[in-house]
C-alpha atoms as a PDB file:
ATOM      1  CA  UNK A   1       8.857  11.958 -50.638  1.00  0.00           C
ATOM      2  CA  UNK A   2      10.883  15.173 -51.623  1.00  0.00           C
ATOM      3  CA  UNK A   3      12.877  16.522 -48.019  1.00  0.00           C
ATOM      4  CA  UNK A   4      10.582  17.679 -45.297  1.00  0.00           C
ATOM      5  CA  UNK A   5      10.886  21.037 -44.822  1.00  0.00           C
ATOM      6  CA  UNK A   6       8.744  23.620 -42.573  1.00  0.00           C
ATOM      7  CA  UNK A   7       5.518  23.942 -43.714  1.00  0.00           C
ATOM      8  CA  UNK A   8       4.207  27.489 -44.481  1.00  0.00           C
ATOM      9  CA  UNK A   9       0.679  27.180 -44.765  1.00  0.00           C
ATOM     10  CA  UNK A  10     -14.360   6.356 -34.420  1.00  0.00           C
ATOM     11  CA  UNK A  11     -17.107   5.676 -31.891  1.00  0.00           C
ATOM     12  CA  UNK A  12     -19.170   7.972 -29.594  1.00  0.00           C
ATOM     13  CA  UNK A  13     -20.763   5.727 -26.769  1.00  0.00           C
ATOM     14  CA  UNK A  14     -24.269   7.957 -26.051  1.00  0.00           C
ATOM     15  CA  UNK A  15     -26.027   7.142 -22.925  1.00  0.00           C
ATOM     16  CA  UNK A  16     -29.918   7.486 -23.244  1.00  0.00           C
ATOM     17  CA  UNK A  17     -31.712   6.710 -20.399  1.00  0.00           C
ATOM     18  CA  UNK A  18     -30.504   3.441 -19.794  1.00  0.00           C
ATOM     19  CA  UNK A  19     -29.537   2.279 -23.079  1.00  0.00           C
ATOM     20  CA  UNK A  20     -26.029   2.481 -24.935  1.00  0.00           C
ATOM     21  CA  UNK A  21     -26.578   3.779 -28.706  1.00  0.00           C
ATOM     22  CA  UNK A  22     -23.214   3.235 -30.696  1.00  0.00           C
ATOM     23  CA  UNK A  23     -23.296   6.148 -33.290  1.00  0.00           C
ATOM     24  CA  UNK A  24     -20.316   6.536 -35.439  1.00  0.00           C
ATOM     25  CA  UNK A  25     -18.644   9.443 -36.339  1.00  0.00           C
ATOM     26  CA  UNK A  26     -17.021   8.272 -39.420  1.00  0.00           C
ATOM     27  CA  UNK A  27     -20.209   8.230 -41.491  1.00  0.00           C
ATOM     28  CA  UNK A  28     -17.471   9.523 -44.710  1.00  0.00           C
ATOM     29  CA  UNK A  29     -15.565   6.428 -44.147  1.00  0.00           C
ATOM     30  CA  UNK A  30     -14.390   4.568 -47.078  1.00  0.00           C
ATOM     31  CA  UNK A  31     -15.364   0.732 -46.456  1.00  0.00           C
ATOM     32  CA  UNK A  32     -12.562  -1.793 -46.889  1.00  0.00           C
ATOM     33  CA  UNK A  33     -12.103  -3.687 -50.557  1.00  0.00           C
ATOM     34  CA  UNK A  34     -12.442  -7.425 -49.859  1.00  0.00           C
ATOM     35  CA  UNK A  35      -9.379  -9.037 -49.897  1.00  0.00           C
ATOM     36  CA  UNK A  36     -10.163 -11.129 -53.405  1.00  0.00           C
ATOM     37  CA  UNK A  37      -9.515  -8.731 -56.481  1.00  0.00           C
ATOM     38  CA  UNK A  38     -10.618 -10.160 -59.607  1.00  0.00           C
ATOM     39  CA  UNK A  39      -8.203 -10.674 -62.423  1.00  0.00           C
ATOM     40  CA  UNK A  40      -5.468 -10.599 -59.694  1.00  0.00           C
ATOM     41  CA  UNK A  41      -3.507 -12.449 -57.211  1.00  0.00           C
ATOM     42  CA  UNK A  42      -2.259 -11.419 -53.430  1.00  0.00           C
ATOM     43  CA  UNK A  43       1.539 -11.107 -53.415  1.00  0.00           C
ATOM     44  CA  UNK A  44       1.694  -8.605 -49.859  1.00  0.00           C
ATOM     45  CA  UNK A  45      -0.976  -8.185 -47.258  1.00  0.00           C
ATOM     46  CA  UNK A  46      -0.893  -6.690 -43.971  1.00  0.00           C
ATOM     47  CA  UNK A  47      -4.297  -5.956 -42.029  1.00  0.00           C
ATOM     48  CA  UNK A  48      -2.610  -5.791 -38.738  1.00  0.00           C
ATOM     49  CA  UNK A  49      -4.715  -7.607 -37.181  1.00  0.00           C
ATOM     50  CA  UNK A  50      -1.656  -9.372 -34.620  1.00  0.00           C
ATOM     51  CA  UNK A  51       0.127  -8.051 -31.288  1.00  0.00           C
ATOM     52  CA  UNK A  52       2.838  -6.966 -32.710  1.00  0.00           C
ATOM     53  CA  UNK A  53       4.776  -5.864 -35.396  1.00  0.00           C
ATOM     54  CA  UNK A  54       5.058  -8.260 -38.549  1.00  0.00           C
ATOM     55  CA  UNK A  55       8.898  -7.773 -39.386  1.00  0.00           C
ATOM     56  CA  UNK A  56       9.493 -10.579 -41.793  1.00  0.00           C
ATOM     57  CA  UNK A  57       7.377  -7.715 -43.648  1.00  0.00           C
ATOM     58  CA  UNK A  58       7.977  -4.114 -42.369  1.00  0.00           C
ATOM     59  CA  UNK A  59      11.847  -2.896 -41.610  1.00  0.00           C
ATOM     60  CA  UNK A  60      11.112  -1.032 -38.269  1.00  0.00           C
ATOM     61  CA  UNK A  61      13.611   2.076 -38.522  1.00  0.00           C
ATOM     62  CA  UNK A  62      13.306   5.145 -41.488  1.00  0.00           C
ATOM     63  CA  UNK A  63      16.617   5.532 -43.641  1.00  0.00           C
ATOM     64  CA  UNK A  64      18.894   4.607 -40.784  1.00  0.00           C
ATOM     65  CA  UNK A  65      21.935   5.055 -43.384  1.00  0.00           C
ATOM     66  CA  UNK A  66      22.000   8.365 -42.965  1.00  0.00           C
ATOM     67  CA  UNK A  67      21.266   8.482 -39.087  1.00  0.00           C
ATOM     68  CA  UNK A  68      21.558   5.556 -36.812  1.00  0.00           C
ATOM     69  CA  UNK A  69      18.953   2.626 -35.946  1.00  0.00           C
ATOM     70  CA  UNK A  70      18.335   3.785 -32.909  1.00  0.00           C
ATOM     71  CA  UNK A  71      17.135   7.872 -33.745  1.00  0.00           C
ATOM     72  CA  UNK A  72      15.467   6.783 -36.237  1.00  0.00           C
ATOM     73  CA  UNK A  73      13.293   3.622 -35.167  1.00  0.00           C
ATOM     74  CA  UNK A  74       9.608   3.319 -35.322  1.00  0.00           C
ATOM     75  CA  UNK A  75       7.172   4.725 -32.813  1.00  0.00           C
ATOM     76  CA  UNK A  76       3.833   2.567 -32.485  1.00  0.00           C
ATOM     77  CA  UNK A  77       1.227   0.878 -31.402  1.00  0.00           C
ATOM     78  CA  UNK A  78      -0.843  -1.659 -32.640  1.00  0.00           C
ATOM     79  CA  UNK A  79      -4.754  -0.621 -32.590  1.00  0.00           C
ATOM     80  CA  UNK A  80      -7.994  -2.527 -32.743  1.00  0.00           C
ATOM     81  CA  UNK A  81      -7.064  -4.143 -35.840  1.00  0.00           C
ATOM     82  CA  UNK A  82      -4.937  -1.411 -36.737  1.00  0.00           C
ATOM     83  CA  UNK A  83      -1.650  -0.516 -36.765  1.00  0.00           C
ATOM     84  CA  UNK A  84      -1.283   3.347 -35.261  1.00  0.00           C
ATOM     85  CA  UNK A  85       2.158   5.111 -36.281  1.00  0.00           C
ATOM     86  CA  UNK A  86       2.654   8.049 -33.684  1.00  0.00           C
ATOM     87  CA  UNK A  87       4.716  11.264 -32.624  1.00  0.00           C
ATOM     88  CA  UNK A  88       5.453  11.732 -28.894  1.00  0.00           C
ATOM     89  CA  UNK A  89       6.255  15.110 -27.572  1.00  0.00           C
ATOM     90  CA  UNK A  90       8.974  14.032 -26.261  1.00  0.00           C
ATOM     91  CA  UNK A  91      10.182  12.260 -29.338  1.00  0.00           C
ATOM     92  CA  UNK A  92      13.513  13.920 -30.455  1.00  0.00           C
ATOM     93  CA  UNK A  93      14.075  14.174 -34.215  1.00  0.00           C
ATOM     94  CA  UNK A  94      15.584  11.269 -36.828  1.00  0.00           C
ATOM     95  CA  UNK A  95      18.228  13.454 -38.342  1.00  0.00           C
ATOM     96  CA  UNK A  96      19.317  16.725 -37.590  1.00  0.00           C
ATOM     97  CA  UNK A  97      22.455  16.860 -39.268  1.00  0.00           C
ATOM     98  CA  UNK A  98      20.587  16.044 -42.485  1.00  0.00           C
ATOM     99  CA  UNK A  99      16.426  17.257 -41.824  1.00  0.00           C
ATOM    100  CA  UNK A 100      17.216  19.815 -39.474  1.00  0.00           C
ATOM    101  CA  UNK A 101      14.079  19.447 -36.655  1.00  0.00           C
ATOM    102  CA  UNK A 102      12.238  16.878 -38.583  1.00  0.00           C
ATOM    103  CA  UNK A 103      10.288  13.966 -36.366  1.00  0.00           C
ATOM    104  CA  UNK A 104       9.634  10.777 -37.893  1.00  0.00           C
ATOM    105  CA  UNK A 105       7.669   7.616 -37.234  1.00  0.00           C
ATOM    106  CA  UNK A 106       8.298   5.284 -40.491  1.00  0.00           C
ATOM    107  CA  UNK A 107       8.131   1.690 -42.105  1.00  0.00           C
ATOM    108  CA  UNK A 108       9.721  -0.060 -45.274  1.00  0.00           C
ATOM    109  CA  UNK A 109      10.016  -3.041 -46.936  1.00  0.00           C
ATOM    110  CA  UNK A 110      13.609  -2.634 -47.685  1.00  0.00           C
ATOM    111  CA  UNK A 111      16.905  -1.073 -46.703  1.00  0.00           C
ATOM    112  CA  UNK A 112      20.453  -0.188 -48.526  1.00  0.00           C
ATOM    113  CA  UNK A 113      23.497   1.694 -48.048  1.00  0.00           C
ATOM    114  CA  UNK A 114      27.002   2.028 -49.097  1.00  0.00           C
ATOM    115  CA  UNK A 115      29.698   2.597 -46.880  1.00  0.00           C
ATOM    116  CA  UNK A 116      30.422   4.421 -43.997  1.00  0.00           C
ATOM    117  CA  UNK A 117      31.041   8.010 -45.049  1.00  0.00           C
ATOM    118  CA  UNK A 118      29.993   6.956 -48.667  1.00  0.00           C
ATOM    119  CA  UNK A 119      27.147   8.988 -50.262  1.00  0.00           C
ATOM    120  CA  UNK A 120      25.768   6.151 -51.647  1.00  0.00           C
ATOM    121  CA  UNK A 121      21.949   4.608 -49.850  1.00  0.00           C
ATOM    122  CA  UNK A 122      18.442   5.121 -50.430  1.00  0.00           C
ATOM    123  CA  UNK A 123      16.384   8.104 -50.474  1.00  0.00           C
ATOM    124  CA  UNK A 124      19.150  10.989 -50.007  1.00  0.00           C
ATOM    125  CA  UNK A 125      16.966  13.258 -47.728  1.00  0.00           C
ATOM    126  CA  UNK A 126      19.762  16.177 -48.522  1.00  0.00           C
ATOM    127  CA  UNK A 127      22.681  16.707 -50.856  1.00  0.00           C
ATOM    128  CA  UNK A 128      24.984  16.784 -47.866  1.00  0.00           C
ATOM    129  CA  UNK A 129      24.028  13.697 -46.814  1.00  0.00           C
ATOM    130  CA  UNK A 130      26.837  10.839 -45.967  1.00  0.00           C
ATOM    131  CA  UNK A 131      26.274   7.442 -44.821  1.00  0.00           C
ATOM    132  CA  UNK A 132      26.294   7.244 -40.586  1.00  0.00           C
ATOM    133  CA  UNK A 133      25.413   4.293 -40.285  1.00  0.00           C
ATOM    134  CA  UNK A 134      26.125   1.424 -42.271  1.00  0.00           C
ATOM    135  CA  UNK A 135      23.318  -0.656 -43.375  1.00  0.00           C
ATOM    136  CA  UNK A 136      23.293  -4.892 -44.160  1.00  0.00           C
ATOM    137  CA  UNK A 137      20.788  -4.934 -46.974  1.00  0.00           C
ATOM    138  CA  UNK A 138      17.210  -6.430 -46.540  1.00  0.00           C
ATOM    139  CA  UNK A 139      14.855  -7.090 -49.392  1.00  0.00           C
ATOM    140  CA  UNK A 140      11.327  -8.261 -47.368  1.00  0.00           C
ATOM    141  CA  UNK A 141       9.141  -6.766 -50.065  1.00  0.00           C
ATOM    142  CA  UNK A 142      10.509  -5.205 -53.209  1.00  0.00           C
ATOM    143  CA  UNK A 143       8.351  -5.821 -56.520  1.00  0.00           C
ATOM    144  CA  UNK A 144       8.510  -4.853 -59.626  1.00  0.00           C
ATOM    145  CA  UNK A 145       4.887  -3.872 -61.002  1.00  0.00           C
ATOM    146  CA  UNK A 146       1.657  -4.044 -59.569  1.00  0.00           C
ATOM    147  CA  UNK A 147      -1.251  -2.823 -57.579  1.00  0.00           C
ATOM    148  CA  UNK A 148      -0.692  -1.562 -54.056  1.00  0.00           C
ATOM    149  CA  UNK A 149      -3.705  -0.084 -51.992  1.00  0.00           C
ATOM    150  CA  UNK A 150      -3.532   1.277 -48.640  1.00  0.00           C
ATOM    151  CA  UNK A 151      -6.840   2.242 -46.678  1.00  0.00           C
ATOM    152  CA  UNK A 152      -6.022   4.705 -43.802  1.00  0.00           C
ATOM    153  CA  UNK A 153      -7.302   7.726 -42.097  1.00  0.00           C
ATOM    154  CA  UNK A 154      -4.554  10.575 -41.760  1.00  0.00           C
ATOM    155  CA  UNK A 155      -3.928  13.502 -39.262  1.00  0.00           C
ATOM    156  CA  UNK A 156      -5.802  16.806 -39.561  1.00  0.00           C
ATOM    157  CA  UNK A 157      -3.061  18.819 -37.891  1.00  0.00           C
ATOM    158  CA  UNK A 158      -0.892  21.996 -39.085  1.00  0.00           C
ATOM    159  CA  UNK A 159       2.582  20.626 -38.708  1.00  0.00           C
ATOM    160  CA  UNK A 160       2.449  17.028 -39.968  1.00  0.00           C
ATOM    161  CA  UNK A 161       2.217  15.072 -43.012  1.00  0.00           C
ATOM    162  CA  UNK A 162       0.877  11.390 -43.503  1.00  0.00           C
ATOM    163  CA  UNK A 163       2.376   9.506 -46.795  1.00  0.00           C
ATOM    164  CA  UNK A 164       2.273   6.005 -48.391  1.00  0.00           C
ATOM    165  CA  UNK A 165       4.850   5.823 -51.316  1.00  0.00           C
ATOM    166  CA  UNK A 166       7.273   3.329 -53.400  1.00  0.00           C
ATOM    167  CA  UNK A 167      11.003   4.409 -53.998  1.00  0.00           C
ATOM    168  CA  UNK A 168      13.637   2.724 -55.944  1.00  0.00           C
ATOM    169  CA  UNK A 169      16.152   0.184 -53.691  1.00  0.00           C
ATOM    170  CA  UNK A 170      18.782   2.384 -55.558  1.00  0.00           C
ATOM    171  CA  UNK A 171      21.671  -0.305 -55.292  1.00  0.00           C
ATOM    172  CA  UNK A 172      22.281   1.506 -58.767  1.00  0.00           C
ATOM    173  CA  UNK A 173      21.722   5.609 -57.815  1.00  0.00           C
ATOM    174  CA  UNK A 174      19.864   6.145 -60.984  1.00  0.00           C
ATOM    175  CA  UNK A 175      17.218   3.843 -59.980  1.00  0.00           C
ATOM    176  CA  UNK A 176      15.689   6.343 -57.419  1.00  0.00           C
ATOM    177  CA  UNK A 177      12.501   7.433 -58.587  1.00  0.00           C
ATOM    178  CA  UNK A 178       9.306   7.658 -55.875  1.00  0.00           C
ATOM    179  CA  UNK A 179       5.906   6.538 -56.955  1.00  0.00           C
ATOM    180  CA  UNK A 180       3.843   8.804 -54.259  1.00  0.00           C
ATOM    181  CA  UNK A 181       0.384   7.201 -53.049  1.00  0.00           C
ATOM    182  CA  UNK A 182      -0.843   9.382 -50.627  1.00  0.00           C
ATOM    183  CA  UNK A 183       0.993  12.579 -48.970  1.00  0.00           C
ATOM    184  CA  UNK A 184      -1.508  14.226 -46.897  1.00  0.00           C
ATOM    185  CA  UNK A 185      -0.854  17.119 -45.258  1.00  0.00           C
ATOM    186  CA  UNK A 186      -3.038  17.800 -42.515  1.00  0.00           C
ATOM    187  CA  UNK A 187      -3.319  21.655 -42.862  1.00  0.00           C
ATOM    188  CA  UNK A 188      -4.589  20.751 -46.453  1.00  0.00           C
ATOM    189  CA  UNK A 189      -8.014  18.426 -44.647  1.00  0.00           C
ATOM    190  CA  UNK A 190     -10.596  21.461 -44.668  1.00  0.00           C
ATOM    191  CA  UNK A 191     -14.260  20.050 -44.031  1.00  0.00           C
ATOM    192  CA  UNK A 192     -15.340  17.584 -46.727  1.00  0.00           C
ATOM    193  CA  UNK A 193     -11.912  18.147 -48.854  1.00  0.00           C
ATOM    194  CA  UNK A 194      -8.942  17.383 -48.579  1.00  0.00           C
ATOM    195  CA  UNK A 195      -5.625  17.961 -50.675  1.00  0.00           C
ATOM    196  CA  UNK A 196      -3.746  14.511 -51.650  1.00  0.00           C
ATOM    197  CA  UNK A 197      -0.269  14.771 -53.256  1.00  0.00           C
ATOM    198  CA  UNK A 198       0.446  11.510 -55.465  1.00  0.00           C
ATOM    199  CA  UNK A 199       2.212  11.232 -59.206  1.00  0.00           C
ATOM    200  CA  UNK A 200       5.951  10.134 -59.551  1.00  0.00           C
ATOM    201  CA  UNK A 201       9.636  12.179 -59.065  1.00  0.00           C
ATOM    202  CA  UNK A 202      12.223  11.213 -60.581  1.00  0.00           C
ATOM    203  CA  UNK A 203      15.040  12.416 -58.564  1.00  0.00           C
ATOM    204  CA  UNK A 204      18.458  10.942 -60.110  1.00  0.00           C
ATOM    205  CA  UNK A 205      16.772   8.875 -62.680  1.00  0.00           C
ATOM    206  CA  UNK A 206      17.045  10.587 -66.003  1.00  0.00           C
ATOM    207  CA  UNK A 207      14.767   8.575 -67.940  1.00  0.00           C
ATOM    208  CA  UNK A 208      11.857  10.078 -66.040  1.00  0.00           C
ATOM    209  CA  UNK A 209      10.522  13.448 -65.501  1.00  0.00           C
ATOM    210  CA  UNK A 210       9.041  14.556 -62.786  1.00  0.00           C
ATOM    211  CA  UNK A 211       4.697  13.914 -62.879  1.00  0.00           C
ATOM    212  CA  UNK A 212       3.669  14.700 -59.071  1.00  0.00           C
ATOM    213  CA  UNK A 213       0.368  16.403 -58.227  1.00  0.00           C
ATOM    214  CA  UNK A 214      -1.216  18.151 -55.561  1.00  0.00           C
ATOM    215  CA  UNK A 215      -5.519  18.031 -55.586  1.00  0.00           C
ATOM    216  CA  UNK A 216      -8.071  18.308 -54.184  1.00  0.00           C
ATOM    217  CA  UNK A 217     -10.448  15.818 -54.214  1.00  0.00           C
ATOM    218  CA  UNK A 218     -14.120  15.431 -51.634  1.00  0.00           C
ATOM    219  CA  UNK A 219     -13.352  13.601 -48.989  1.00  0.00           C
ATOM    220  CA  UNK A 220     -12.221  14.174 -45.527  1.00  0.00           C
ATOM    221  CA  UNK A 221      -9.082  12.118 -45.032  1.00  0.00           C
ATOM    222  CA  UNK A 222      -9.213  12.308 -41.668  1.00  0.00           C
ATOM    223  CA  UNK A 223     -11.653   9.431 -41.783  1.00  0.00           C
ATOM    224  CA  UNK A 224     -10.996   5.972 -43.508  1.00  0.00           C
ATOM    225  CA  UNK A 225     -10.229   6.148 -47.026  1.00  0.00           C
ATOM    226  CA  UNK A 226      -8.508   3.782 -49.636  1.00  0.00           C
ATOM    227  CA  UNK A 227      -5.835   5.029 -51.754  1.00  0.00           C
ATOM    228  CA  UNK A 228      -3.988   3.216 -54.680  1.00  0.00           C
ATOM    229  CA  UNK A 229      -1.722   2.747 -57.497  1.00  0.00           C
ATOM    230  CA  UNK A 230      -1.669   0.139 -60.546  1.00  0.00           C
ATOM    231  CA  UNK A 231       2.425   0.449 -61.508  1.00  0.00           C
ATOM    232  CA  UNK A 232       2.713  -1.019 -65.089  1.00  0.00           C
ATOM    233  CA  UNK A 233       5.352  -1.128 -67.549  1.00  0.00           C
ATOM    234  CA  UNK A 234       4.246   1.855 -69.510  1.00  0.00           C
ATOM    235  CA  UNK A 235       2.349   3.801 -66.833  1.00  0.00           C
ATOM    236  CA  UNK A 236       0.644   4.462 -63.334  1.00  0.00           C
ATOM    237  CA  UNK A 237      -2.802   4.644 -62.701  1.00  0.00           C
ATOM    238  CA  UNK A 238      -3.835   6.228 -59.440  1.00  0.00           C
ATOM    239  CA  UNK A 239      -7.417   5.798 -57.813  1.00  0.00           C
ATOM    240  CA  UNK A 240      -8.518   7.192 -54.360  1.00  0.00           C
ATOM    241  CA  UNK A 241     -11.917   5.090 -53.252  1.00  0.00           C
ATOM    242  CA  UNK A 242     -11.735   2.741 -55.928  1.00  0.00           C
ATOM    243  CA  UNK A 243     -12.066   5.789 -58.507  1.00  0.00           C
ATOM    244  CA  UNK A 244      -9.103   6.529 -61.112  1.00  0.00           C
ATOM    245  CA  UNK A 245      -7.898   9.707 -60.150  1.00  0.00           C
ATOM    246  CA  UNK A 246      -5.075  10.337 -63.208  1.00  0.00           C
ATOM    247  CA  UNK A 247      -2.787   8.566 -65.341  1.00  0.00           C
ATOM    248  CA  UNK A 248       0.661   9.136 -65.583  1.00  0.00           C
ATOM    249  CA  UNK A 249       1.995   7.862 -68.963  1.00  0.00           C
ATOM    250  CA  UNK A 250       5.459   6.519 -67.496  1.00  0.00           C
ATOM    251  CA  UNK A 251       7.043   4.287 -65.369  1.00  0.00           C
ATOM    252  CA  UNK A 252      10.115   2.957 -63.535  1.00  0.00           C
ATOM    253  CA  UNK A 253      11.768   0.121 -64.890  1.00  0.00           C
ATOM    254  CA  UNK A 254      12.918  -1.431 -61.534  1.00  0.00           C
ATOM    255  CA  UNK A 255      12.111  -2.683 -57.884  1.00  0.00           C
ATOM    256  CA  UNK A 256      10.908  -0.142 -55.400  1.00  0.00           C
ATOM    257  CA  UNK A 257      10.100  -0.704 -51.974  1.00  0.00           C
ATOM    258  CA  UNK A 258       7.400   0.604 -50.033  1.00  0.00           C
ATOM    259  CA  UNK A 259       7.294   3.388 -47.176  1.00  0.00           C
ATOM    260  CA  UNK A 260       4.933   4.161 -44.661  1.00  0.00           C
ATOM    261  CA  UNK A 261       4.975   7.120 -42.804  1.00  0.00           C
ATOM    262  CA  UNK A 262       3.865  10.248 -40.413  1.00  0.00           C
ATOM    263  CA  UNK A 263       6.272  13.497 -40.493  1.00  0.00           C
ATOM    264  CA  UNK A 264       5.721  16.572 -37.667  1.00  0.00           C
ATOM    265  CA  UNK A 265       7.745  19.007 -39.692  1.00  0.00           C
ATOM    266  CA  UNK A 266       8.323  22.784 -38.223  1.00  0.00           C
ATOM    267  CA  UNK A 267       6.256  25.259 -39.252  1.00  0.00           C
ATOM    268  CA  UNK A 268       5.151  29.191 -39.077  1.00  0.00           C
ATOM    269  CA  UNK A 269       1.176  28.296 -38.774  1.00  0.00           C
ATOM    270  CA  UNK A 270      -0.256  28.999 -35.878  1.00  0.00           C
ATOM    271  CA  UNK A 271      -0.479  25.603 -33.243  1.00  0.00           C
ATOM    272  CA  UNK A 272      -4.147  25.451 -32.084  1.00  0.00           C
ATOM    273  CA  UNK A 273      -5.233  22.805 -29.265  1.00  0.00           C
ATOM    274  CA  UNK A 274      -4.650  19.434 -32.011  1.00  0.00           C
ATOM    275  CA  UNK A 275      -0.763  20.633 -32.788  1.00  0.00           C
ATOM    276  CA  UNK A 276      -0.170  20.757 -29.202  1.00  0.00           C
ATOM    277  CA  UNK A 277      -1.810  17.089 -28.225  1.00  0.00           C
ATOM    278  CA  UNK A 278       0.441  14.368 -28.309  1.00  0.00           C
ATOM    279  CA  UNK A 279       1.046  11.685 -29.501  1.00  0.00           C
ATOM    280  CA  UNK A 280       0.313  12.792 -33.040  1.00  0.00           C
ATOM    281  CA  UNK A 281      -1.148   9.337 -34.836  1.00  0.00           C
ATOM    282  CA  UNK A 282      -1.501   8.044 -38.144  1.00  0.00           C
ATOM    283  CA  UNK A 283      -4.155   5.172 -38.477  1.00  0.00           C
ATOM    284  CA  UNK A 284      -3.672   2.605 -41.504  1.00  0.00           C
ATOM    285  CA  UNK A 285      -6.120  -0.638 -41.573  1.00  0.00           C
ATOM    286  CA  UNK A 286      -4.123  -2.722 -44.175  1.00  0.00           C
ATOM    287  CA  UNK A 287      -1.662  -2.402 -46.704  1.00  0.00           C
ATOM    288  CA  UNK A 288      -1.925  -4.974 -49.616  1.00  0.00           C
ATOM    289  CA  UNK A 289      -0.006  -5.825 -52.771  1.00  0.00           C
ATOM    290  CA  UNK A 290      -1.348  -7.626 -56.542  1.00  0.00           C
ATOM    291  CA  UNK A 291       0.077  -9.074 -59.270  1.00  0.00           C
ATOM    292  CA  UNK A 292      -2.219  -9.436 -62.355  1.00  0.00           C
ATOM    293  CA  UNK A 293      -3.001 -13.033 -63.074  1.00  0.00           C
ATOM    294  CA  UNK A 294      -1.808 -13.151 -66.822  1.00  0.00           C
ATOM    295  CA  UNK A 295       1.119 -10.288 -65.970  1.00  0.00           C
ATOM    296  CA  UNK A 296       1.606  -7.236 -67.559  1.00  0.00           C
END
């Protein structure tokens, strides 16, 4: 994800008579992929369906380097099957030296810094940014290559954003680039369509040039859709619903990590009744990880 900044622009239970009709209201929900993908082998899977928190596979805090552990921890709950990543009102905001008024609820599979008061960690949200709090580094999930999917249902509010993406561990800083998934902001779900940003930055990796795209494709990602990317040595496919979306025609050369995430950014639109409802939620059914059987 490039730095926030402010943006400028299931069940109904129907009684009838005496009788309980269950109509849904996400008729434009994607249905979950099995689990088995042919050709293919599970390496990461998450479908949330325990208590709590897995954290031999999710690092519950968002770049603490540059904040502390405890501004910048994870806020959620874990749904029917589900795990819900939320905004509080009263939630304060993960960085403000750094991302000004930004709110963050966040998950990776990884975590890296350099010193205290070094400029060296993952993800440098601003070029002022200095290292608060020093990090150990944790590698729970870090491939290189693959094919990730996510199937989630994102926020259709003005002020927040919704995002699934890879970045470099950058124990080297070159090795930085982000390999976007889904960025959805909610301002951009109108009706049946919805804008997804997805494609790769480079940031401080000079072997790459920047590839990212903002779309708009039918669907209304406010309701359950899958989104995924096939990371090979020479390019990146990206498919929304099972459908190839684009190809980009190169590719990191490293481990990345993954993060999961819901923003509430400032912003100049007008706040109807949804911006002003709290807590502000970001639904994600499983997250799940494949290495080709006969590699790439």
């Amino acid at each position: 994800m490039i730095p926030i900044k402010p943006l400028t622009n299931s069940v109904i239970l129907v009684i009838s008579g005496s009788c309980l009709m269950n109509i849904s209201i996400m008729a434009q929900d994607f249905p979950p992929n099995p689990i088995g993908k042919e050709g293919y082998t599970l390496e990461f899977n998450d479908d949330f369906e325990a208590t709590s928190l897995d954290t031999e596979k999710w690092f519950p805090y968002y770049l603490p380097q540059w904040s502390s552990r405890e501004k910048s921890a994870t806020n959620y709950r874990m749904g029917m099957r589900s795990l819900i990543l939320k905004i509080d009102e009263e939630q304060a905001p993960w960085c403000p030296e750094f991302n000004g008024q930004v709110k963050v609820s966040s998950l990776q599979t990884g975590t890296f810094s350099g010193e205290l008061n070094s400029i060296y960690g993952q993800h440098r949200v601003s070029p002022d940014c200095e290292v608060r709090e020093e990090q150990k580094t944790e590698k729970l999930y870090t491939p290189k290559y693959g094919y990730f999917e996510i199937r989630a249902r994102a926020l259709k509010s003005n002020n927040n954003v919704c995002a699934f993406w890879m970045i470099g561990f950058e124990e080297e800083p070159e090795k930085s680039a982000e390999i976007c998934i889904m960025e959805i902001k909610g301002q951009n779900i109108i009706g049946d369509k919805s804008i997804n940003g997805y494609g790769l930055r480079a940031f401080a990796d000079t072997t790459l040039d920047d590839e990212f795209y903002e779309e708009s494709f039918d669907i209304d990602a406010s309701q359950f859709h899958t989104y995924a990317a096939e990371w090979k040595p020479s390019a990146i496919d990206f498919f929304i619903d099972n459908k190839k979306v684009k190809s980009v025609r190169q590719s990191p050369a490293y481990e990345m990590q993954f993060m999961l995430n819901i923003y509430e950014v400032p912003t100049d639109l007008k706040l109807g009744d949804l911006e002003m409802s709290y807590p502000k939620e970001f639904e994600i059914d499983y997250v799940r990880a494949y290495q080709p059987i006969n590699g790439y």
